[in-house]
Protein backbone atom coordinates (compact mmCIF):
# COMPACT_ATOMS: atom_id res chain seq x y z
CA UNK A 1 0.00 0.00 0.00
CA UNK A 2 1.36 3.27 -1.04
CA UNK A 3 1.51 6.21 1.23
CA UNK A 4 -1.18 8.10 -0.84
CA UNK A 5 -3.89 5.69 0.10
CA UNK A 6 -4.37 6.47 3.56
CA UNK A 7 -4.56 9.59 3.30
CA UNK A 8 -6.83 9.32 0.44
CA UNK A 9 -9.05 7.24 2.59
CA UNK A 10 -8.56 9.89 5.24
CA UNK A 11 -10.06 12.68 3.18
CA UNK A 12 -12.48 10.53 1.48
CA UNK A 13 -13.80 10.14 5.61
CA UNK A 14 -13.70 13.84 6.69
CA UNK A 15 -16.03 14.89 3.93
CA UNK A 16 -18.12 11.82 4.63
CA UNK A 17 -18.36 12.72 8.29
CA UNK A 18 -18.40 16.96 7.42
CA UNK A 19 -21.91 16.00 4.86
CA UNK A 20 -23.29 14.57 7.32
CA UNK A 21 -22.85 17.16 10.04
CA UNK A 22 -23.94 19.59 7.41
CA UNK A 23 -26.88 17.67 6.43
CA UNK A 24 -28.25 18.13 10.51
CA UNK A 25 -27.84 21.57 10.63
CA UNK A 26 -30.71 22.62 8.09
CA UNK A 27 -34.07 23.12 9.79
CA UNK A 28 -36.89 21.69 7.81
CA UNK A 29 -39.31 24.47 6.23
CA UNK A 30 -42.37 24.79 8.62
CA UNK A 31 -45.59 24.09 7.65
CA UNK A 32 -47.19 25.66 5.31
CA UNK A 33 -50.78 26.02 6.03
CA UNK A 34 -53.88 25.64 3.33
CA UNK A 35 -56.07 28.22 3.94
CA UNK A 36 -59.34 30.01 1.89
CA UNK A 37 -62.07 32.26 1.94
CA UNK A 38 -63.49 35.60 0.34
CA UNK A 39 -62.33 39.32 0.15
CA UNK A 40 -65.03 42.21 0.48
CA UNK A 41 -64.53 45.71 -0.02
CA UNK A 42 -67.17 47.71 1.47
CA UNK A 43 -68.89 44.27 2.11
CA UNK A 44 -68.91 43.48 -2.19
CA UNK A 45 -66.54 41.25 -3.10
CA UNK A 46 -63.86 41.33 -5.15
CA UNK A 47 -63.78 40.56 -8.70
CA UNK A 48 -60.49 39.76 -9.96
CA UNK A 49 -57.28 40.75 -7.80
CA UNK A 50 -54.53 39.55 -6.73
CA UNK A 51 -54.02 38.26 -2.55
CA UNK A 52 -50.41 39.15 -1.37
CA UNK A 53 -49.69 38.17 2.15
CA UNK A 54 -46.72 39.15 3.55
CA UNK A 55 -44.77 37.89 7.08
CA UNK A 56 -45.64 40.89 9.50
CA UNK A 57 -41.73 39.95 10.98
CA UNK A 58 -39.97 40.04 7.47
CA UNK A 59 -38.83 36.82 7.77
CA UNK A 60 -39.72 34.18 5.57
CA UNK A 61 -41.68 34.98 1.45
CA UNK A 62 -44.74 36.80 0.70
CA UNK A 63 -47.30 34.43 -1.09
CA UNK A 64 -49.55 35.12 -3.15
CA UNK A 65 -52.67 34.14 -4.76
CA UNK A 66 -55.63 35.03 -7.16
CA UNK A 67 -58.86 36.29 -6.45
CA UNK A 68 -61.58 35.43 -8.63
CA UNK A 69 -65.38 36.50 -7.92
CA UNK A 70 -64.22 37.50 -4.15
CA UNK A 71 -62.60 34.08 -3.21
CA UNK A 72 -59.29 32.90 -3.22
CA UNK A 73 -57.62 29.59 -1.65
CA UNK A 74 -53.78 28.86 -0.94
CA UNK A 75 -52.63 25.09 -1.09
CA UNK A 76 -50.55 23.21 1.28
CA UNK A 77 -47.30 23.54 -1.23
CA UNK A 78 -48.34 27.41 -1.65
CA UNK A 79 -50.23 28.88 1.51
CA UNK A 80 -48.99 30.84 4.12
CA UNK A 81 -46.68 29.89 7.02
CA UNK A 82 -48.22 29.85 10.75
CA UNK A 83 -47.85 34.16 11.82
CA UNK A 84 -49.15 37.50 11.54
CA UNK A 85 -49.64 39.24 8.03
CA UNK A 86 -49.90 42.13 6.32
CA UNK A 87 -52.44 41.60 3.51
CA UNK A 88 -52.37 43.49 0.53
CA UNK A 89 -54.84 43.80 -2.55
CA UNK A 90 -54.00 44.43 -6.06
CA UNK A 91 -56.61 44.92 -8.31
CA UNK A 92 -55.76 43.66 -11.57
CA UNK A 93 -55.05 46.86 -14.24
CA UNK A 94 -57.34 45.54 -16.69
CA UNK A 95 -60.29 45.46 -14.36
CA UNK A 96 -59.69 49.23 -13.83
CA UNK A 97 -59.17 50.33 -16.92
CA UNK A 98 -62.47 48.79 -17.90
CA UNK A 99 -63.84 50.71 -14.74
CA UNK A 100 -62.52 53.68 -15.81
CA UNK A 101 -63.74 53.35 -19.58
CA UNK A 102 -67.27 52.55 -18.83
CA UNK A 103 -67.21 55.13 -15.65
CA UNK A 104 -66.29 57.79 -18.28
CA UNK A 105 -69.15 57.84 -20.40
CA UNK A 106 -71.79 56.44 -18.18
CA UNK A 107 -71.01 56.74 -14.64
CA UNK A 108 -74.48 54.69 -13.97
CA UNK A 109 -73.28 51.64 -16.03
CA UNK A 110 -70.45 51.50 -14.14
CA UNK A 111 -72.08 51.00 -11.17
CA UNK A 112 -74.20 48.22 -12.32
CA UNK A 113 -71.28 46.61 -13.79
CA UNK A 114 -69.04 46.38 -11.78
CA UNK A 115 -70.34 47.98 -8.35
CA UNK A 116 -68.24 51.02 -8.06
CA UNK A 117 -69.80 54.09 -5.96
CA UNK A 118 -66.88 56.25 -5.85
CA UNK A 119 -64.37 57.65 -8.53
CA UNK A 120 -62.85 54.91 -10.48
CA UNK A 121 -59.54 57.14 -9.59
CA UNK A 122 -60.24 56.91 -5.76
CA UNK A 123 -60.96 53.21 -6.05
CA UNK A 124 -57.97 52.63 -8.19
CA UNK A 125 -55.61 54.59 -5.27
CA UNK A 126 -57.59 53.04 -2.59
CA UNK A 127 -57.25 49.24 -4.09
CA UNK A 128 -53.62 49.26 -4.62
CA UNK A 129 -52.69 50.62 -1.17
CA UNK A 130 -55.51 48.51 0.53
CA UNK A 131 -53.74 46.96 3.37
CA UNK A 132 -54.95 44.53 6.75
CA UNK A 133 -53.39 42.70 9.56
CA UNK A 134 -54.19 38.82 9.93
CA UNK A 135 -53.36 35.79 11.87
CA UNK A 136 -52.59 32.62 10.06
CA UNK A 137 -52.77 30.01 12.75
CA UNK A 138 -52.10 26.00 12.56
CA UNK A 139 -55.53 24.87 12.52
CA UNK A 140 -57.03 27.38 9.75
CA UNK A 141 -60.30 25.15 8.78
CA UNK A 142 -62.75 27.62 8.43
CA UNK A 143 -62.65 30.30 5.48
CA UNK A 144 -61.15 33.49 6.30
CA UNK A 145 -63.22 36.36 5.34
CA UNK A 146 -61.35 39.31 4.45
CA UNK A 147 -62.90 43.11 4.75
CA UNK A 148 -61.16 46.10 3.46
């Protein structure tokens, strides 16, 4: 046996034994926890907008989701961690732009449309910066009703 060989076998061991030290010092993801329900403005929901829920603590990812027809729903693989959350709303550009066409020439239509009772300008600012507090906890089985 040549003198290369043990130490060959040497460092072939401390990597061995430095992977798996490495390996036990990740922390698994936590849960991430399904949760839906429905998002009201002035108690009418929604139509089409996107849900962006962000950790209160700024640790960990926003996540987001789509609203369609005031509800939305996040999976296991894409829903919120356990924690307090800043929720945000943004209205999707097309949406407002239709708003704002209609709105234009027949304020009345838009109403009946699409349920607006303020300036389509006003909603649009008030949408965008629409914000809430929430508490995602482990055991989220009911829906989670939203009110801006």
């Amino acid at each position: 046996m040549s003198r290369r060989q043990p130490l060959v076998y040497l460092a072939h061991a401390c990597v061995g034994i430095m992977m798996v030290i490495a390996s036990g010092c990740s922390e698994p993801e936590p849960e991430r926890i399904p949760i839906h329900g429905t998002v009201q403005v002035d108690g009418k929901p929604i139509e089409h907008a996107t849900l962006i829920l962000t950790p209160a603590s700024q640790k960990g990812v926003p996540v987001t989701t789509r609203i369609e027809a005031g509800r939305f729903a996040f999976t296991r693989q894409t829903g919120p961690h356990v924690g307090e959350y800043t929720v945000r709303v943004n209205p999707d550009e097309a949406s407002i732009e239709s708003i704002i066409e209609v709105a234009a020439e027949n304020p009345r239509q838009a109403v009946r449309e699409f349920g607006v009772h303020r300036s389509p300008t006003l909603a649009r600012n008030r949408s965008s910066e629409t914000t809430k507090r929430i508490e995602i906890k482990p055991q989220h089985d009911s829906p989670l009703r939203i009110d801006l």
